[in-house]
Protein backbone atom coordinates (compact mmCIF):
# COMPACT_ATOMS: atom_id res chain seq x y z
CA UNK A 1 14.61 14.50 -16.91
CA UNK A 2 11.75 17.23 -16.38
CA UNK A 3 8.45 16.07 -14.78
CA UNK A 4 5.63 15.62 -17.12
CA UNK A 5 2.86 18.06 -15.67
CA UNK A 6 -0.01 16.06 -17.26
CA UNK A 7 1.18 12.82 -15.12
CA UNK A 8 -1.30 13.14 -12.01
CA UNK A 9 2.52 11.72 -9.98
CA UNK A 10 4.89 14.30 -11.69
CA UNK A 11 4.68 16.83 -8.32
CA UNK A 12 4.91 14.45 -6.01
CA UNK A 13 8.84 13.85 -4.12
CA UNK A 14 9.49 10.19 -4.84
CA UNK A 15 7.48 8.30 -8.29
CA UNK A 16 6.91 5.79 -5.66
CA UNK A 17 4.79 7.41 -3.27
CA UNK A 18 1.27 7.72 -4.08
CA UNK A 19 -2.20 7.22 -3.33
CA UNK A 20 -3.40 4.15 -3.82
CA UNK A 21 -7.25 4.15 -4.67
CA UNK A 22 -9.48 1.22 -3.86
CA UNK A 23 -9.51 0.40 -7.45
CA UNK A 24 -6.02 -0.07 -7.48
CA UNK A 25 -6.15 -2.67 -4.52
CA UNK A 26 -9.15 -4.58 -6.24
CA UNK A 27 -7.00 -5.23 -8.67
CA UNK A 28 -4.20 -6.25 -6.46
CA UNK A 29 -7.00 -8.94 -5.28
CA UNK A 30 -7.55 -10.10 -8.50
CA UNK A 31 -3.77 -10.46 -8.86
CA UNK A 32 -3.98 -12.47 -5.26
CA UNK A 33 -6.30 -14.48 -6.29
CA UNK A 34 -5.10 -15.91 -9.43
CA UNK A 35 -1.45 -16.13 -8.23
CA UNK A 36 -2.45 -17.47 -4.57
CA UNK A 37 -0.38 -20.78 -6.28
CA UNK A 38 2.70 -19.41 -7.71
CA UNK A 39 3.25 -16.57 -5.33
CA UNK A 40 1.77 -17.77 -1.65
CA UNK A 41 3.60 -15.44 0.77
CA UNK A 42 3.37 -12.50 -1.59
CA UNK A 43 -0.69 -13.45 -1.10
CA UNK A 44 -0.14 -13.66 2.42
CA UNK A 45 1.99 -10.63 2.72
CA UNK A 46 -0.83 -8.62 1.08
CA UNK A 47 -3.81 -10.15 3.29
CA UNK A 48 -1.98 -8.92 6.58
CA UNK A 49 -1.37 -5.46 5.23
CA UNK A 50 -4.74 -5.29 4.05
CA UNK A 51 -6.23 -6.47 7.73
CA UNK A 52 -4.13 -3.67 8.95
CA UNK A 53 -5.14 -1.12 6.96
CA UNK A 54 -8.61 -2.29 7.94
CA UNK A 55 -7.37 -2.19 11.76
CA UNK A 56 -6.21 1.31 11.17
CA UNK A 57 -9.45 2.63 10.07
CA UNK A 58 -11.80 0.89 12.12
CA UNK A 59 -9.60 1.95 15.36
CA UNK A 60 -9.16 6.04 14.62
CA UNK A 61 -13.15 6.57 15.97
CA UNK A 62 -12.48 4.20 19.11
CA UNK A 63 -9.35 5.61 19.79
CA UNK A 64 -10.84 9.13 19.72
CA UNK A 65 -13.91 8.21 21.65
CA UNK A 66 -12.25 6.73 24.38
CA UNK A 67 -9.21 8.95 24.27
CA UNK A 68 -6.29 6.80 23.76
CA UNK A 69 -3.93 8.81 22.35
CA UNK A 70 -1.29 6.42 22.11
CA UNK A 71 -3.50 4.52 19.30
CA UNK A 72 -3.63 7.59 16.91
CA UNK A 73 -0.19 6.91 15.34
CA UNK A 74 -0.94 2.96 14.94
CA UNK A 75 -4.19 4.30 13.32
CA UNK A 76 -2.38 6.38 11.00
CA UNK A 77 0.57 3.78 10.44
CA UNK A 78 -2.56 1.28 9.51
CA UNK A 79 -4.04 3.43 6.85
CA UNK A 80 -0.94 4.08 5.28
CA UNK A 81 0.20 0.60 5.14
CA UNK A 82 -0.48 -0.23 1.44
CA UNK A 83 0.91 2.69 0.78
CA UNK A 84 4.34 2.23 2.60
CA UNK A 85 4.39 -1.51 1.48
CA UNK A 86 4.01 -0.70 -2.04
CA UNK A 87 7.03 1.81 -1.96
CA UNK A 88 9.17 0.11 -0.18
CA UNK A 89 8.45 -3.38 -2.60
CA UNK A 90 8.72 -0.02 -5.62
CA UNK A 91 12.10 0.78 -4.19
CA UNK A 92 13.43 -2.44 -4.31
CA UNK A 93 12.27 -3.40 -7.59
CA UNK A 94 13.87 -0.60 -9.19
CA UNK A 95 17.11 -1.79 -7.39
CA UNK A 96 16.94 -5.09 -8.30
CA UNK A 97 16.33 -6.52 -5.21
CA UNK A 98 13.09 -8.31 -5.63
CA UNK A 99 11.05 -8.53 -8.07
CA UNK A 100 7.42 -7.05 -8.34
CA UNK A 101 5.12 -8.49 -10.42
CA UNK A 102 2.14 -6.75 -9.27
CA UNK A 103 3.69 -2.80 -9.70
CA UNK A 104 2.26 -2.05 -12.27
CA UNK A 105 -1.59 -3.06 -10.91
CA UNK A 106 -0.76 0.35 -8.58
CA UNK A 107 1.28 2.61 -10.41
């Protein structure tokens, strides 16, 4: 199967990994919010990425003001959070592991 140059993922190495914009996540919150009953620790799963992602931008200017190198790959492991959580739950939906009911809210 050829890669479809007009689909924005088609160069990319995995159809997994991809940004994720911020209207992609709102959505994602909508999802949270109106499955917070039938899917709790998927909603809580998704809050504590989210606070890390916040954690890992907030921290990259302290870290770099007060020189602590050892923070910059935390940082960087913060801000791509959503994005490694959503490929991993990708990879394992397409395996038939779990199921993802919110893939298609970031694909």
């Amino acid at each position: 199967m050829s890669p479809d140059p007009h689909h924005p993922h088609a160069h990319s190495r995995s159809p997994h990994w991809h940004p994720i914009t911020l209207a992609q996540l709102q959505r994602v919150k909508d999802w949270r919010e109106a499955q917070r009953g039938a899917h709790p620790v998927e909603c809580q799963i998704w809050e504590a990425i989210l606070t890390v992602w916040l954690m890992g931008w907030m921290g990259w200017l302290p870290a770099y003001a007060f020189e602590a190198v050892w923070a910059y790959p935390l940082c960087v492991l913060g801000i791509l959070a959503p994005r490694l959580y959503v490929y991993m739950r990708a990879k394992a939906h397409v395996s038939g592991h779990l199921r993802c009911d919110w893939l298609e809210l970031v694909a």
